[in-house]
Protein backbone atom coordinates (compact mmCIF):
# COMPACT_ATOMS: atom_id res chain seq x y z
CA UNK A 1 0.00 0.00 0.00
CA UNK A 2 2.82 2.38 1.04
CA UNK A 3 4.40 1.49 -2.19
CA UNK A 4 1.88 2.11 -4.62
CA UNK A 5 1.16 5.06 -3.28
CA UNK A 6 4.73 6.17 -3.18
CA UNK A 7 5.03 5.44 -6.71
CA UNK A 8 1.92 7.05 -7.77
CA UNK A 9 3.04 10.58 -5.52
CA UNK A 10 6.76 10.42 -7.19
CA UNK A 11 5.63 9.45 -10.66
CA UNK A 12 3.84 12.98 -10.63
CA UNK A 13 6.71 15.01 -8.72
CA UNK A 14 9.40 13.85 -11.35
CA UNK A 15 7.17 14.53 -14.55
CA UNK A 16 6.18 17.53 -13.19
CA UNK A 17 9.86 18.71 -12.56
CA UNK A 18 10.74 17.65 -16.13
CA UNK A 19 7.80 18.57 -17.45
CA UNK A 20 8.31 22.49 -16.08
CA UNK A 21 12.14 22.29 -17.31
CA UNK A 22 10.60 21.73 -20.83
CA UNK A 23 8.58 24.29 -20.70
CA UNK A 24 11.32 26.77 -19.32
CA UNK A 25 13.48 26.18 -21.82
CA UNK A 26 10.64 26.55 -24.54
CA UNK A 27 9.31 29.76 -23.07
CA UNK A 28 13.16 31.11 -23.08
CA UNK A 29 13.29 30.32 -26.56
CA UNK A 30 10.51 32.20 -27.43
CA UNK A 31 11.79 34.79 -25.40
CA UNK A 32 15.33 35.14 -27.22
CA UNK A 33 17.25 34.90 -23.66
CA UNK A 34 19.47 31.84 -23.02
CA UNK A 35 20.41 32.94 -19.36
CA UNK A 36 16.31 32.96 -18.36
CA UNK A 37 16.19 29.53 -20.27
CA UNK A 38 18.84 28.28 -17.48
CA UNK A 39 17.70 29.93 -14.23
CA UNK A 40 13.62 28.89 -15.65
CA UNK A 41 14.97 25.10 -15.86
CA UNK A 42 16.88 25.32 -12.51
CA UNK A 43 13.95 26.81 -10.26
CA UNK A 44 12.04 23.61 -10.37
CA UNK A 45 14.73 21.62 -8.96
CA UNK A 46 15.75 24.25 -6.45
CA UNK A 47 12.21 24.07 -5.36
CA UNK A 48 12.22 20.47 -5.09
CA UNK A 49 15.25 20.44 -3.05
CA UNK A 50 14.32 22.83 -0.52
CA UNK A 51 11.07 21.13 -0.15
CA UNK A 52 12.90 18.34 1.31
CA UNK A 53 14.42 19.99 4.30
CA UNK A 54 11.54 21.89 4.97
CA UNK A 55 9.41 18.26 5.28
CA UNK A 56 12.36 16.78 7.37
CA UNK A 57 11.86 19.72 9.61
CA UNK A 58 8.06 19.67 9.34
CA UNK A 59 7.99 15.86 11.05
CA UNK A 60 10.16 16.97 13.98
CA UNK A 61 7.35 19.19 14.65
CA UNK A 62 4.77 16.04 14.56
CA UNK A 63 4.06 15.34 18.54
CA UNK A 64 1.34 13.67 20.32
CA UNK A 65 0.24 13.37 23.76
CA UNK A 66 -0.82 10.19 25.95
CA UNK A 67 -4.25 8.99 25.39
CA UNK A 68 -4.83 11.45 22.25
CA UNK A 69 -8.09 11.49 21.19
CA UNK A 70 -8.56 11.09 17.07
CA UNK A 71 -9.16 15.10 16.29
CA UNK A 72 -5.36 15.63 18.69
CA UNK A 73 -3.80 12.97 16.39
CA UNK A 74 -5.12 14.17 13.62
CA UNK A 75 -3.98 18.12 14.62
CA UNK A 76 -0.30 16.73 15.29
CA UNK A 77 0.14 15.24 11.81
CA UNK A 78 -1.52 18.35 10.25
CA UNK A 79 1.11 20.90 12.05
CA UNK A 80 3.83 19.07 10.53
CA UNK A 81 2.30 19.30 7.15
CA UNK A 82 1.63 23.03 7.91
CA UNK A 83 4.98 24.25 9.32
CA UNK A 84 6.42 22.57 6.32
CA UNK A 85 4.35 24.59 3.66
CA UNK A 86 5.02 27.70 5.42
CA UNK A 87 8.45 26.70 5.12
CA UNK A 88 8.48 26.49 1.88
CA UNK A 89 6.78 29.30 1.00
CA UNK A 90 9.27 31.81 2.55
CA UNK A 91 12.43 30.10 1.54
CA UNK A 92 11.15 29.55 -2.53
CA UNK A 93 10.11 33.65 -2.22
CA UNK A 94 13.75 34.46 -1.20
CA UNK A 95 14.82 31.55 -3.83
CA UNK A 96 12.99 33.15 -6.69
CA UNK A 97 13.93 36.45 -5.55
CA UNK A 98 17.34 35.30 -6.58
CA UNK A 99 16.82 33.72 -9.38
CA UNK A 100 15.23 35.82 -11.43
CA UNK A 101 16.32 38.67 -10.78
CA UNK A 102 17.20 41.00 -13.44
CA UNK A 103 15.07 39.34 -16.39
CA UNK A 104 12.03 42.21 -15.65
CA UNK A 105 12.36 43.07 -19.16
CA UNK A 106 11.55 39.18 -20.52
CA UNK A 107 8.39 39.66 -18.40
CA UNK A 108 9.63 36.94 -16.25
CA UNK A 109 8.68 38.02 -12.37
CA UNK A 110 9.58 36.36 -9.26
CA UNK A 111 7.05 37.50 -7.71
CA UNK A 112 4.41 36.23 -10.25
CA UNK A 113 5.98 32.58 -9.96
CA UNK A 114 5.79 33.24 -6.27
CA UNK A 115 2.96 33.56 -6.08
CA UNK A 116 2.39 30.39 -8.81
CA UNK A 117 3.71 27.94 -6.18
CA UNK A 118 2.00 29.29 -3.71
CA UNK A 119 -1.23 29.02 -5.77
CA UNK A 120 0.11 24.94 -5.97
CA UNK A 121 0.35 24.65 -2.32
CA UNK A 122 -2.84 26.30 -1.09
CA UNK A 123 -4.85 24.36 -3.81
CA UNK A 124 -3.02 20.93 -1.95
CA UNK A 125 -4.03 21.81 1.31
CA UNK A 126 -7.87 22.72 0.11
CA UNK A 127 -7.75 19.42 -1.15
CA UNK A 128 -6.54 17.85 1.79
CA UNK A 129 -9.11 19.92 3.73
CA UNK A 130 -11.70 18.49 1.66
CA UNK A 131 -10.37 15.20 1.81
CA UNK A 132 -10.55 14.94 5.71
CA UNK A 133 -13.74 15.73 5.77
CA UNK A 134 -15.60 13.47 3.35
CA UNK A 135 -13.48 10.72 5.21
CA UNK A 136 -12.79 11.26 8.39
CA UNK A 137 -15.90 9.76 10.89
CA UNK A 138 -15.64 13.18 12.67
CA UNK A 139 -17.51 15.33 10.41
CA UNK A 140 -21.36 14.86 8.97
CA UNK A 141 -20.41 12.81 5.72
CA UNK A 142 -19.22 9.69 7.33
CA UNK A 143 -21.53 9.99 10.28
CA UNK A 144 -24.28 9.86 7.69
CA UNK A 145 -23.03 6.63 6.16
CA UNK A 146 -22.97 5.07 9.42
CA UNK A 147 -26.31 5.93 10.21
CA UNK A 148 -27.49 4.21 7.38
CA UNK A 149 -26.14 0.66 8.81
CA UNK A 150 -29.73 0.92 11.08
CA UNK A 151 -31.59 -0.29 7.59
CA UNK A 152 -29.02 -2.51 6.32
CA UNK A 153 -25.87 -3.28 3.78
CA UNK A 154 -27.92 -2.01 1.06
CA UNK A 155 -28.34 1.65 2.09
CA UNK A 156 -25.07 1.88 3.30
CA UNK A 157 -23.60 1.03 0.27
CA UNK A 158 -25.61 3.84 -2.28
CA UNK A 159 -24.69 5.92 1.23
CA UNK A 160 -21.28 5.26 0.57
CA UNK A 161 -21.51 6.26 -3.33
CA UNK A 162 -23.66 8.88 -3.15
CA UNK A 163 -20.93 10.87 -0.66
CA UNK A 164 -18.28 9.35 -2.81
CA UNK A 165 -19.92 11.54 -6.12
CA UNK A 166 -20.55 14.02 -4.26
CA UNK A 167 -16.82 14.80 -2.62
CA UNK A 168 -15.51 15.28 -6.51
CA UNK A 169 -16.89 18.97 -6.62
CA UNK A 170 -13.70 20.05 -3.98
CA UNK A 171 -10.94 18.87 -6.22
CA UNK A 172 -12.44 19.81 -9.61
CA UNK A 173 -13.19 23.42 -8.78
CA UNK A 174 -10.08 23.60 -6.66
CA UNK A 175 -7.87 22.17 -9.58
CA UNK A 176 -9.55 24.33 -11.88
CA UNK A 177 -9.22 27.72 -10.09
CA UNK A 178 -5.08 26.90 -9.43
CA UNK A 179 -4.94 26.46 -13.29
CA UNK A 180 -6.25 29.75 -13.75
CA UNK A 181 -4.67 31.71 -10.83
CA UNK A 182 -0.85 29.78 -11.56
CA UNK A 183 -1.61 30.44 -15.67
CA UNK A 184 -2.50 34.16 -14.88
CA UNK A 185 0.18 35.28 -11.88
CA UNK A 186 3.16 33.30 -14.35
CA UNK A 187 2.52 35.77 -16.96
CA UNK A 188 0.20 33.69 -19.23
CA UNK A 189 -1.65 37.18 -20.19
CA UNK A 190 1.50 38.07 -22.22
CA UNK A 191 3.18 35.02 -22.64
CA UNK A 192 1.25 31.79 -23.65
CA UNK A 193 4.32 29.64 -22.87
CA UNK A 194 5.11 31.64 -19.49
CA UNK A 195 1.48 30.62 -18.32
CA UNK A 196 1.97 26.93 -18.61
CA UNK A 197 5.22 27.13 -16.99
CA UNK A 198 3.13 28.41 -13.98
CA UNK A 199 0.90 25.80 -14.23
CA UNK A 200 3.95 23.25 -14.49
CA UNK A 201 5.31 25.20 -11.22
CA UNK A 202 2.70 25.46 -8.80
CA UNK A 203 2.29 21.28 -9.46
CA UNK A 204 6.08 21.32 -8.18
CA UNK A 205 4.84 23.52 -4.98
CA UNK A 206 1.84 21.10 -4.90
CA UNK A 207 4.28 18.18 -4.46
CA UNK A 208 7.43 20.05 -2.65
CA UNK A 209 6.07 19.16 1.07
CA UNK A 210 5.61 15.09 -0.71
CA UNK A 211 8.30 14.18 2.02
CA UNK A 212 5.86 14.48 4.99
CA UNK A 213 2.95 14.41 2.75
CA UNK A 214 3.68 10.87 2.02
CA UNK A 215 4.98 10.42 5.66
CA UNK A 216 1.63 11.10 6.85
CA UNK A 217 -0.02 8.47 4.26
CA UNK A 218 2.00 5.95 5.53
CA UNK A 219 -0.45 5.50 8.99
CA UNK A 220 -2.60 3.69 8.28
CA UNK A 221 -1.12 0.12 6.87
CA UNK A 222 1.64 0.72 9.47
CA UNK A 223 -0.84 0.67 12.05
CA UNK A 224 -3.16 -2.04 10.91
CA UNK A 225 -0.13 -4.21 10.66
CA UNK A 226 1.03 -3.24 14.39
CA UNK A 227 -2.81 -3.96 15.27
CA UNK A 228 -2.73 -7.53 14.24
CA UNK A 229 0.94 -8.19 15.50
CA UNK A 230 -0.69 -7.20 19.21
CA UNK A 231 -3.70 -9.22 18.83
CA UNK A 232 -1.57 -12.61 17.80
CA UNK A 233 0.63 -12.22 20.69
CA UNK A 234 -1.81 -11.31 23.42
CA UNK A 235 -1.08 -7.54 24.23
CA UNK A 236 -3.27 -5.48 26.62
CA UNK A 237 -6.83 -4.27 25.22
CA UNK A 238 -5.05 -0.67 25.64
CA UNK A 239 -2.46 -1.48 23.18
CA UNK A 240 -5.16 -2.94 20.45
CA UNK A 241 -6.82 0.22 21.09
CA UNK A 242 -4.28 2.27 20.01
CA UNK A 243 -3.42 0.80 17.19
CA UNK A 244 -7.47 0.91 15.99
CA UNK A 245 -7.09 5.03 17.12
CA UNK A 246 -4.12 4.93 14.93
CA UNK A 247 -5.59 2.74 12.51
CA UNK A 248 -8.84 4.61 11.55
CA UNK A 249 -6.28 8.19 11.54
CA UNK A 250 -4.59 5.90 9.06
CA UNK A 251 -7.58 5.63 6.78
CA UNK A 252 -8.07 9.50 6.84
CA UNK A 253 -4.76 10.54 6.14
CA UNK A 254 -4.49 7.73 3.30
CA UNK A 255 -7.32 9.12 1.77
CA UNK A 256 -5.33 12.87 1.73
CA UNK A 257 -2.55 11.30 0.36
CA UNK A 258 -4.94 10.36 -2.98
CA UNK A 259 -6.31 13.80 -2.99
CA UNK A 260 -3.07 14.92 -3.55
CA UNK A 261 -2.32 12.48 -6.04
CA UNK A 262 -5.44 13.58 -8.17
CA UNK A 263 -4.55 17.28 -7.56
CA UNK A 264 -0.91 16.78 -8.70
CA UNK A 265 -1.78 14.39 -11.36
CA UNK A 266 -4.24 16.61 -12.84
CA UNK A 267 -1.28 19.68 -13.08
CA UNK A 268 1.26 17.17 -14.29
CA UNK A 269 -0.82 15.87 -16.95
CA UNK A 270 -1.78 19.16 -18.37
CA UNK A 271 2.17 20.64 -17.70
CA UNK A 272 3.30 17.10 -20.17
CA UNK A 273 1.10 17.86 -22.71
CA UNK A 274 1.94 20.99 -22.91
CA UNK A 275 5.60 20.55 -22.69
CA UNK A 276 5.12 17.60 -25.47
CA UNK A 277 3.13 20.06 -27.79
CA UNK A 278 5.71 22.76 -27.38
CA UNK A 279 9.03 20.68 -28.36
CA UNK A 280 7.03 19.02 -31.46
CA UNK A 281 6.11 22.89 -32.00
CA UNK A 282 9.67 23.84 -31.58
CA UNK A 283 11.06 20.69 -34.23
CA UNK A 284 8.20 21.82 -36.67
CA UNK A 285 9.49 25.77 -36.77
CA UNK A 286 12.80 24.56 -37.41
């Protein structure tokens, strides 16, 4: 489980990396500037890298106290996740400060691919948000599925569904809006290419925190397995309980991980195509 997931998370956060390098280079080249061509293809794996000390420090932040109750579990993991996004956000300003410096007159501005990845980030979080709370059995959605197990399997199951269908709206409108906000703050007004390199960005942001984003997602089959290692060898009910608290904060923050997968996967995708339809552009002008 912890695999496929892993793969799934990573699989986006290299293609989009690659994917916005592509696009940096082709928006330089429609620019006429070589030097923003290089500093447009080495934000994206700047970004990635500080991403990963900001999620190392963002799990040393993780703590829980004895006999947590699900909501104090659940705020523990999400303060790593947070301090680690804020993290990120105030080192990649001072990182694109840096980089692009000095290319005002390409219309290339820091500030607008700032603001980009912070665009990717928020979006992730909203997702996350939304994630939680069609999943976790704290908040009305699930607690209306379970009321339906008074009247039997049936009803539970079109429950399940019908909460299921309805949960899509978050990501879809949320995925949509970051297209438009990253496309827009890039400079996609003035610079087709520019735009799409925001778009190809903010999925980077999206997936810079993946370290304890993943981290998180790996709960739940850590604690189910823990759960059935106490029950074969006899431990105290308290220990089995526990692991179940653990367990079913598992299921929740497995369920985030997906919703970033979709949300990342959705900004990869369109950052590929784009990046594919630009070289083949590129080889046809030639």
């Amino acid at each position: 489980d912890v695999a496929g997931m892993g793969a799934d998370l990573y699989e986006s956060y290299y293609g989009s990396i690659l994917a916005t390098m592509a696009l940096g280079a082709a928006a330089a080249m429609a620019l006429g500037s070589d030097e923003a061509g290089i500093r447009l293809a080495v934000a994206p794996m700047a970004l990635a890298g500080l991403g990963i000390f900001c999620s190392l420090a963002g799990i040393f932040v993780v703590r829980a106290k004895e006999n947590a109750s699900f909501s104090e579990l659940l705020k523990g993991l999400h303060k790593g996740v947070y301090v680690a996004s804020a993290l990120i956000t105030v080192l990649c300003g001072g990182l694109f400060w840096c980089l692009f410096q000095g290319l005002e007159g390409t219309g290339i501005s820091w500030i607008g691919m700032w603001l980009a990845i912070v665009t990717g980030l928020v979006s992730g979080l909203v997702i996350a948000y939304a994630t939680e709370y069609y999943t976790s059995y704290e908040h009305a959605p699930t607690k209306r599925i379970a009321e339906q197990t008074e009247t039997g399997a049936a009803t539970v199951i079109i429950a399940g569904i019908a909460e299921g269908m309805i949960s899509t709206w978050a990501p879809l409108i949320v995925i949509v809006v970051a297209i438009i906000s990253a496309f827009s703050f890039a400079g996609g007004n003035d610079s087709f290419l520019l735009g799409l390199y925001g778009v190809g960005i903010a999925a980077v942001g999206m997936l810079s925190t993946l370290g304890i984003t993943l981290a998180t997602d790996a709960y739940g089959p850590i604690a189910d397995n823990a759960g059935g290692n106490a029950e074969m060898t006899g431990q105290d009910p308290i220990v089995r309980e526990r692991t179940d608290m653990l367990d079913s904060l598992g299921n929740t923050t497995a369920a985030t991980g997906k919703g970033f997968a979709i949300g990342s996967a959705a900004l990869t995708a369109l950052a590929l195509l784009a990046a594919y339809v630009s070289v083949v552009q590129t080889s046809l002008d030639k």
